[in-house]
Protein backbone atom coordinates (compact mmCIF):
# COMPACT_ATOMS: atom_id res chain seq x y z
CA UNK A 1 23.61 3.67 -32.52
CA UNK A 2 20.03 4.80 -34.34
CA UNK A 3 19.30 7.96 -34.29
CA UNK A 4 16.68 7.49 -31.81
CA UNK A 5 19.10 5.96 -29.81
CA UNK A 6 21.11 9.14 -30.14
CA UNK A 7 18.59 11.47 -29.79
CA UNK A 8 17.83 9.93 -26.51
CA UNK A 9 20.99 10.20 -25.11
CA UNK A 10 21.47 13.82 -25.96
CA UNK A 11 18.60 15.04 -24.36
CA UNK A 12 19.41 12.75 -21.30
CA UNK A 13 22.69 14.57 -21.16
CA UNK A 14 21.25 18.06 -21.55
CA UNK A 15 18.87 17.40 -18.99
CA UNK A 16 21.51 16.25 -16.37
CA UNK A 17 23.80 19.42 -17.69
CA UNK A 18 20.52 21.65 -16.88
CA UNK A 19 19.38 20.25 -13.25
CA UNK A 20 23.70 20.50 -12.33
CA UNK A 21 23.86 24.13 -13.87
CA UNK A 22 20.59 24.92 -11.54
CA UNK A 23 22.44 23.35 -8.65
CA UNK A 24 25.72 24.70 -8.95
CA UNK A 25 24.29 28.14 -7.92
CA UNK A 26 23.96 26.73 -4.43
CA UNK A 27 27.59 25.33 -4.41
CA UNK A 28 29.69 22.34 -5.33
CA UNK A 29 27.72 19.37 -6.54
CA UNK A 30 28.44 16.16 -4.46
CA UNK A 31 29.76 13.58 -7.03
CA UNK A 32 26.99 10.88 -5.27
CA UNK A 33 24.64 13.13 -6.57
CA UNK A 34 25.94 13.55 -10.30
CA UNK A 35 26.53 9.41 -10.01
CA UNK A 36 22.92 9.14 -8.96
CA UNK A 37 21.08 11.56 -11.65
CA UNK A 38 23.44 9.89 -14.42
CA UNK A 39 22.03 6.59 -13.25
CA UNK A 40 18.50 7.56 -14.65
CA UNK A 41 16.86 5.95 -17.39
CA UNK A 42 14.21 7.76 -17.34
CA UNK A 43 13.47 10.97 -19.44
CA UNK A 44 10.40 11.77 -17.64
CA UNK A 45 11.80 11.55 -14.31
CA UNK A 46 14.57 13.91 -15.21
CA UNK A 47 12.46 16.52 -16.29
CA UNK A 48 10.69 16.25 -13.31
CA UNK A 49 14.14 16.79 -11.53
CA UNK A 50 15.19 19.20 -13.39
CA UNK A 51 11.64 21.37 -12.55
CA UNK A 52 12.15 20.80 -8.74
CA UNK A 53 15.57 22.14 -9.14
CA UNK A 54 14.69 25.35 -10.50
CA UNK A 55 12.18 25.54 -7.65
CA UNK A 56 14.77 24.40 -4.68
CA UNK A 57 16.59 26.35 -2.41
CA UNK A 58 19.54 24.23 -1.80
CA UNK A 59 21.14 21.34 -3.65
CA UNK A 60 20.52 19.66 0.37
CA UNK A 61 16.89 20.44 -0.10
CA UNK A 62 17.08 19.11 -3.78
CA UNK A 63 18.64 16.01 -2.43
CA UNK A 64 16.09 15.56 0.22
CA UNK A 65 12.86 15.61 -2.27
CA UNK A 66 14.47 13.21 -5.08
CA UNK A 67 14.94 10.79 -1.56
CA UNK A 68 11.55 10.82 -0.59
């Protein structure tokens, strides 16, 4: 693995760690929903994610945006 390669994947799995530890506040995480943010490719997308978590009230609202 390069070390872009690397540093890509350790900011995709700090970004996941960061929306989940601005979820968890609201309760348990549904695994569907870990399965689904793990699934992105997408850097951009995550951080996007991970700014509408900070700003939702519920992981149900969460949910609901991302589906939309």
């Amino acid at each position: 693995m390069s070390l872009a390669e690397r540093f890509y994947c350790e900011r995709k799995e700090n970004t996941i760690e960061n929306i989940l530890e601005l979820l968890e506040d609201y309760g348990e995480i549904p695994k569907e929903l870990k399965e689904r943010l793990n699934s992105i490719e997408d850097i951009g997308i995550l951080k996007q994610y991970l700014k509408l978590a900070a700003r939702s009230g519920s992981i149900a609202e969460f949910q609901t945006t991302i589906s939309e």
